[in-house]
C-alpha atoms as a PDB file:
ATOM      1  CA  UNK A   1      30.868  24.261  -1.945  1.00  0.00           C
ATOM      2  CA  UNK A   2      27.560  24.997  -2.905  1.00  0.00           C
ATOM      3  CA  UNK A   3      27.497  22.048  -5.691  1.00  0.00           C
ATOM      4  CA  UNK A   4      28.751  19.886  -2.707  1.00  0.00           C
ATOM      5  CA  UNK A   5      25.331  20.365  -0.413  1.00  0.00           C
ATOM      6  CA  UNK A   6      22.957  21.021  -3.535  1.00  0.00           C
ATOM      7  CA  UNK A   7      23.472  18.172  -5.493  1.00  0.00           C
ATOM      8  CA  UNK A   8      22.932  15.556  -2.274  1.00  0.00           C
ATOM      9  CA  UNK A   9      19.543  17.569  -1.452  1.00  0.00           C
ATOM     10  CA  UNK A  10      18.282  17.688  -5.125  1.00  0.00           C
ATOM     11  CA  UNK A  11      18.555  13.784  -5.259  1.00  0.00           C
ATOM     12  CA  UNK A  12      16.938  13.287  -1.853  1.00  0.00           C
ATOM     13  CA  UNK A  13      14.033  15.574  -2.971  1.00  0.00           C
ATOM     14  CA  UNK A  14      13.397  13.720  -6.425  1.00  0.00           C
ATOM     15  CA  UNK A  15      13.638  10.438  -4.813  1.00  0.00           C
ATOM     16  CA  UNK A  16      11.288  11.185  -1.895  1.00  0.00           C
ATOM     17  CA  UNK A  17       8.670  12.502  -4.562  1.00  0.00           C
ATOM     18  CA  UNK A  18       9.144   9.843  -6.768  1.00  0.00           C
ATOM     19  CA  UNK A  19       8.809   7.167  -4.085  1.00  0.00           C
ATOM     20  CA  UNK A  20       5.441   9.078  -2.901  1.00  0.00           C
ATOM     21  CA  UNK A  21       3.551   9.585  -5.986  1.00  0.00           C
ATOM     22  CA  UNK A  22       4.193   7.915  -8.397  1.00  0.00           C
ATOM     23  CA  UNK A  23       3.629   9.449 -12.129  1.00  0.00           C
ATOM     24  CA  UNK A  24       1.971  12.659 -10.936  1.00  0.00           C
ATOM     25  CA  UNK A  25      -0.435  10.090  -8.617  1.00  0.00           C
ATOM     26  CA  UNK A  26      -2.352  12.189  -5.700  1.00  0.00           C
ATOM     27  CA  UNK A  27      -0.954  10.898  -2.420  1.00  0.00           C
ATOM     28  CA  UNK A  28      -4.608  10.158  -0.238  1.00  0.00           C
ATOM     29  CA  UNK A  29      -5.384  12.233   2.873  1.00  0.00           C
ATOM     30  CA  UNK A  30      -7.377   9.125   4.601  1.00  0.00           C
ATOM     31  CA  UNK A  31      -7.911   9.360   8.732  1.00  0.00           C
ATOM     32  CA  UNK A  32      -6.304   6.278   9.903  1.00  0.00           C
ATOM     33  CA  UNK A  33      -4.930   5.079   6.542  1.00  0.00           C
ATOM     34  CA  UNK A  34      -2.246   1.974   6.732  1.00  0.00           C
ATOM     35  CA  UNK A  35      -1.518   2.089   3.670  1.00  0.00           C
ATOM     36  CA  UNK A  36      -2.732   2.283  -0.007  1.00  0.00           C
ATOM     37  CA  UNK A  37      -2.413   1.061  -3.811  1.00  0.00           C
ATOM     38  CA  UNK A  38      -1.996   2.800  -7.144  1.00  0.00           C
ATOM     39  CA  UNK A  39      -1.537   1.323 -10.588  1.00  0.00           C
ATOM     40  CA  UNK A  40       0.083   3.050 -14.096  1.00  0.00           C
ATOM     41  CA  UNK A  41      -3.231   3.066 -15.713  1.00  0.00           C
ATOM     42  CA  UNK A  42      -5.303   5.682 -13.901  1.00  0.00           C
ATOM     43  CA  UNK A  43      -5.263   7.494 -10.809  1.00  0.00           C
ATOM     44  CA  UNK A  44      -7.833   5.918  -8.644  1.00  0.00           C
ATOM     45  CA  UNK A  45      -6.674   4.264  -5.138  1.00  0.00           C
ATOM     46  CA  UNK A  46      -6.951   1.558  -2.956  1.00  0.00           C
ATOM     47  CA  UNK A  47      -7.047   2.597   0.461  1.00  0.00           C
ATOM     48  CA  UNK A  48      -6.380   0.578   3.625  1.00  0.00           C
ATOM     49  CA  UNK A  49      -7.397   1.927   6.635  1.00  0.00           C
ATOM     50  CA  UNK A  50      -7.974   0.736  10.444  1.00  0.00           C
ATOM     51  CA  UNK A  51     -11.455   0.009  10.876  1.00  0.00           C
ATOM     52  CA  UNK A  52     -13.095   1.635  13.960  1.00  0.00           C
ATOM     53  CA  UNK A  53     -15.793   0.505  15.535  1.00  0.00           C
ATOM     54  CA  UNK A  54     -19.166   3.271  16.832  1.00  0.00           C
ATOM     55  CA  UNK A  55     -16.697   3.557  20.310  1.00  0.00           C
ATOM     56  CA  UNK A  56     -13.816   4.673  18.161  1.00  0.00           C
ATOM     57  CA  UNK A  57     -11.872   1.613  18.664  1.00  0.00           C
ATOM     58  CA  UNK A  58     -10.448  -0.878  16.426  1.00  0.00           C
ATOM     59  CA  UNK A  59     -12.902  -3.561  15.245  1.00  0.00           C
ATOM     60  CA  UNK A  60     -10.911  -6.273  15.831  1.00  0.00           C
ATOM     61  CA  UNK A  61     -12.830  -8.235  14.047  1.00  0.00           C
ATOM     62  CA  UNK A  62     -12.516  -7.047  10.553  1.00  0.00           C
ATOM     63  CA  UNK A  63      -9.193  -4.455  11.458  1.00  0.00           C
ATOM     64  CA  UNK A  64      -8.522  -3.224   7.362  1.00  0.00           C
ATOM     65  CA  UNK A  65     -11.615  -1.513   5.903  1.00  0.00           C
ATOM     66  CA  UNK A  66     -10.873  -1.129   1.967  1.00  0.00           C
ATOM     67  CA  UNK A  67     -12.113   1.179  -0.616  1.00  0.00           C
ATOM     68  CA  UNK A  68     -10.923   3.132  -3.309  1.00  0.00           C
ATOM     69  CA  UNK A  69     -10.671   7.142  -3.897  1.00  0.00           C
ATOM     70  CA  UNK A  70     -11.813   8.219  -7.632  1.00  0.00           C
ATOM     71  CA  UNK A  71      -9.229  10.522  -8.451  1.00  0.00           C
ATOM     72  CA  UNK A  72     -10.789  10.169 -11.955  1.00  0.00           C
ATOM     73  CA  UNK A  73     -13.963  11.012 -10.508  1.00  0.00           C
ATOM     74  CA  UNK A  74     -13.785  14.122  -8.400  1.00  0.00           C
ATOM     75  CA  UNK A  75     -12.280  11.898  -5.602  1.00  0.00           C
ATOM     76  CA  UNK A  76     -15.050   9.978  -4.558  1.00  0.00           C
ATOM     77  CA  UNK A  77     -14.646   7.334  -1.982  1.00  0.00           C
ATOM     78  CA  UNK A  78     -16.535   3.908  -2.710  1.00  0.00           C
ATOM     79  CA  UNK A  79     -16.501   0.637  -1.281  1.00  0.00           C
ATOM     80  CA  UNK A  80     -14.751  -2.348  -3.741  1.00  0.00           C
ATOM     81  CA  UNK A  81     -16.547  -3.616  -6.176  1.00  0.00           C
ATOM     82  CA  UNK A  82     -17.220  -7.494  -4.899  1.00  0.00           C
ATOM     83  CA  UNK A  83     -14.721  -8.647  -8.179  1.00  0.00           C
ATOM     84  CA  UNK A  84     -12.092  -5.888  -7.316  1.00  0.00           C
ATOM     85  CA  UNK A  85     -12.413  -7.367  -3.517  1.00  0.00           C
ATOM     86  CA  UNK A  86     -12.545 -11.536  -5.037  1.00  0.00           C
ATOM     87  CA  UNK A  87      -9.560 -11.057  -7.110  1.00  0.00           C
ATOM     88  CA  UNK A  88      -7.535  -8.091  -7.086  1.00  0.00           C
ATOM     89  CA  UNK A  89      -7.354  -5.808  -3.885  1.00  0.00           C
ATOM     90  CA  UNK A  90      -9.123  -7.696  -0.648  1.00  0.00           C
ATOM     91  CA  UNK A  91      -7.415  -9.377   1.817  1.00  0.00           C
ATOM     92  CA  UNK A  92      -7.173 -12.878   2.951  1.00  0.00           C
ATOM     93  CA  UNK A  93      -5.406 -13.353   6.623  1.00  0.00           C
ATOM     94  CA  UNK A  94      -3.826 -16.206   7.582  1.00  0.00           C
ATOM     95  CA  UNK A  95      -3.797 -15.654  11.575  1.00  0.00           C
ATOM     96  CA  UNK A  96      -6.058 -12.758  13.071  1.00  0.00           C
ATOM     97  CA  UNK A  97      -5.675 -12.426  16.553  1.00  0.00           C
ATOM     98  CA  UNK A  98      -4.828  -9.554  18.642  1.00  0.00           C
ATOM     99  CA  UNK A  99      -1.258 -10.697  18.962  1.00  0.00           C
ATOM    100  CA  UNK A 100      -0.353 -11.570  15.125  1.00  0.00           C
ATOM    101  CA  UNK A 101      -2.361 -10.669  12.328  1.00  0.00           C
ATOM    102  CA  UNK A 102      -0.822 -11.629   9.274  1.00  0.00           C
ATOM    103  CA  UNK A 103      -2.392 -11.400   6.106  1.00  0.00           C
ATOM    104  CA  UNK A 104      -1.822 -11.399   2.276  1.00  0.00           C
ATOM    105  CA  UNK A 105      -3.843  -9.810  -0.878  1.00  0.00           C
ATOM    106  CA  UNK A 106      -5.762 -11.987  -2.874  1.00  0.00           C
ATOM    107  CA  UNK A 107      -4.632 -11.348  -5.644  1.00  0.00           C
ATOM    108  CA  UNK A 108      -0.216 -12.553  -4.716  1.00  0.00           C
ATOM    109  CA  UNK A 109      -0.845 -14.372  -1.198  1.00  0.00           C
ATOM    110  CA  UNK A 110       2.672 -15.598  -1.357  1.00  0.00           C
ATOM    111  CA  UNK A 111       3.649 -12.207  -0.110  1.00  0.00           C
ATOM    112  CA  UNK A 112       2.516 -12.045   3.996  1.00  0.00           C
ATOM    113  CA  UNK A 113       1.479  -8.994   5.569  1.00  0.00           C
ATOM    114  CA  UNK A 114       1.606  -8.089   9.257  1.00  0.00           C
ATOM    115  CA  UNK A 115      -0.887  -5.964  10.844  1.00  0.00           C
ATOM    116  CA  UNK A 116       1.256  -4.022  14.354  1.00  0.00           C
ATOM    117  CA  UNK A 117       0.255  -2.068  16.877  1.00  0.00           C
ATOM    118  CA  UNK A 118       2.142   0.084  18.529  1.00  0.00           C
ATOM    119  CA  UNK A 119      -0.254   0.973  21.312  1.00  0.00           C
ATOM    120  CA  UNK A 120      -3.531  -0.614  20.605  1.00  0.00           C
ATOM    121  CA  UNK A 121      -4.297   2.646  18.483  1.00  0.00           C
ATOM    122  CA  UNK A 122      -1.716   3.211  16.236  1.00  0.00           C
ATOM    123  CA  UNK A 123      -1.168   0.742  13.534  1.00  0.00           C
ATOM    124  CA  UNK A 124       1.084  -0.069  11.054  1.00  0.00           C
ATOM    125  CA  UNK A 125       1.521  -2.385   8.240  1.00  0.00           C
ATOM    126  CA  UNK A 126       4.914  -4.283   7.969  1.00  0.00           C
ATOM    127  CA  UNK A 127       6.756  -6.833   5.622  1.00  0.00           C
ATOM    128  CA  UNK A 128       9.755  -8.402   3.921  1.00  0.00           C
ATOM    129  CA  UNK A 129      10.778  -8.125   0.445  1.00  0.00           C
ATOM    130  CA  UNK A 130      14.210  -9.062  -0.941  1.00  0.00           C
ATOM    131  CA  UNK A 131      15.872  -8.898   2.476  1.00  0.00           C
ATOM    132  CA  UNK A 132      14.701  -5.457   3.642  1.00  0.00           C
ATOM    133  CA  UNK A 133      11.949  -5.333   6.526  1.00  0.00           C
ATOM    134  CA  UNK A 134       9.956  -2.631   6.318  1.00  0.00           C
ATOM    135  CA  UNK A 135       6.537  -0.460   7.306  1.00  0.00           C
ATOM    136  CA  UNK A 136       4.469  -0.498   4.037  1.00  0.00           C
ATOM    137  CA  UNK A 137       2.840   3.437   3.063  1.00  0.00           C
ATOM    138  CA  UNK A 138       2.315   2.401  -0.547  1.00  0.00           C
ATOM    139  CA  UNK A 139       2.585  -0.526  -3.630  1.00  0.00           C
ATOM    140  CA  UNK A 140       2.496   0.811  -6.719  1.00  0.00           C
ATOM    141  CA  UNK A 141       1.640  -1.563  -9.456  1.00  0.00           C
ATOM    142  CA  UNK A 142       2.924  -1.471 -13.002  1.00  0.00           C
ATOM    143  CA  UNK A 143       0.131  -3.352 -15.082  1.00  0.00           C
ATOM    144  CA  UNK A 144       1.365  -5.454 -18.015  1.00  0.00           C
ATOM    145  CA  UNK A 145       0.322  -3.511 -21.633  1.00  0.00           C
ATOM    146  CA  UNK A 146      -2.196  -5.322 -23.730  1.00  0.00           C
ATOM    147  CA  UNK A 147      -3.306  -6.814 -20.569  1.00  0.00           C
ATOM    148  CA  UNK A 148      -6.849  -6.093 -18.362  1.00  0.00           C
ATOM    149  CA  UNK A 149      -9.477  -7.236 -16.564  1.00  0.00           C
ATOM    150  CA  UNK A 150      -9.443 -10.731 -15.172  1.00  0.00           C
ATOM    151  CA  UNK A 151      -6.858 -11.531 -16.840  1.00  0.00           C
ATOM    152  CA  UNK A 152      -5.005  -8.602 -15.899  1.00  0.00           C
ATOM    153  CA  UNK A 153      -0.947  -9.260 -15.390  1.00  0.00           C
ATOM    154  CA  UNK A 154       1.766  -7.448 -13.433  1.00  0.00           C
ATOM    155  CA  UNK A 155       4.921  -6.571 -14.748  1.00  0.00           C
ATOM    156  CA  UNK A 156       6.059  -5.684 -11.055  1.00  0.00           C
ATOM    157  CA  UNK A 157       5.089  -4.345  -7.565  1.00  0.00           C
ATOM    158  CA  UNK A 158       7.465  -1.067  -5.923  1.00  0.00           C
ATOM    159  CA  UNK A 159       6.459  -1.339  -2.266  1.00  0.00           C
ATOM    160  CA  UNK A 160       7.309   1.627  -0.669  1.00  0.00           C
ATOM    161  CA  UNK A 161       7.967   2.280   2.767  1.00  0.00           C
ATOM    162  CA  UNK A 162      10.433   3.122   6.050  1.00  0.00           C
ATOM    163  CA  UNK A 163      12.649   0.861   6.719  1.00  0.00           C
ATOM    164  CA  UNK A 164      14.072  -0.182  10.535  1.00  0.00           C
ATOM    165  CA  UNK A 165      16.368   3.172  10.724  1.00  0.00           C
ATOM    166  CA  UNK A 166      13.133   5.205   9.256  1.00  0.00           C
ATOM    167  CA  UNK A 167      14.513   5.555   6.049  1.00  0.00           C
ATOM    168  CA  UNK A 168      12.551   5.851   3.154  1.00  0.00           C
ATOM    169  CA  UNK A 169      12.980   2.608   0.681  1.00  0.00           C
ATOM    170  CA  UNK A 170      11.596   1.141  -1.925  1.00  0.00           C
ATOM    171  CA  UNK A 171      11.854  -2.326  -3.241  1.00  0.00           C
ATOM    172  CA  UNK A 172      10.611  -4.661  -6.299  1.00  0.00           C
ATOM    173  CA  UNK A 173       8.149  -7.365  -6.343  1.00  0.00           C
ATOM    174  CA  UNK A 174       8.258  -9.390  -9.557  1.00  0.00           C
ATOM    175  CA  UNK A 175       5.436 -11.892 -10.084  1.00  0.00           C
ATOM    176  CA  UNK A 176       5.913 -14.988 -11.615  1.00  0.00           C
ATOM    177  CA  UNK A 177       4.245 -15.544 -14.540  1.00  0.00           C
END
């Protein structure tokens, strides 16, 4: 009996942990964080957060203020380098209003982005990969080997996330190319 209700619970456990962090990866404790990035080589992270205005609300008109947490480096927080934010981890939006704001990365804008609100305070990042709609907390990138810098390639993107029922899921993004 005990096998029966073990086993189940074990494979929950090391699935939630391996959909959270990723290789030993520190999970971020950001205020307001939407969601965030890590990548197989390193630790650092790219974090997505609302951006509040001096009054404490949203700045509606830059929402997503993006930097990146050191892990590597005692955990610093830094803004993006203007390259990293060019080609690699700022955004581009396609419609920014306060009814639909939809937006990609720079660096695969085939794959749209949707800024919600559930209140006007809390916010949420959703999307649809490979048929399953869900509310983004974290891509994890797997970096090509022999591969960096600008010419940097991905061998594939795990989005991770809740899906409609609140269950966690994770799905696979492969680039072309």
């Amino acid at each position: 009996m005990y096998k029966q209700i073990f086993i189940p619970i074990l494979c929950a456990v090391l699935f939630l942990c391996s959909a959270q962090a990723q290789d030993g990866h520190p999970i971020p404790k950001a205020k307001d964080l939407l969601f965030y990035i890590q990548h197989n080589r390193g630790k650092n992270t790219y974090l997505y957060q609302v951006n509040k205005n001096p009054q404490g609300n949203t700045d509606m008109d830059e929402p997503i203020k993006i930097s990146r947490q050191l892990f590597d480096n005692n955990a610093e927080v830094k803004p993006l380098t203007a390259i990293q934010r060019k080609f690699a981890y700022g955004i581009d939006w396609s419609s920014h209003d306060k009814s639909n704001m939809e937006f990609s990365l720079v660096s695969y804008p085939e794959q749209k982005l949707y800024l919600r609100s559930i209140d006007n305070q809390t916010y949420y990042i959703e999307t649809t990969l490979n048929g399953i709609k869900m509310k983004v907390t974290n891509l994890f990138i797997v970096q090509r080997e022999g591969t960096s810098g600008l010419t940097t390639k991905v061998d594939y993107i795990l989005f991770i996330g809740l899906n409609q029922q609140g269950k966690q899921v994770q799905t696979k993004l492969v680039p072309n190319g």
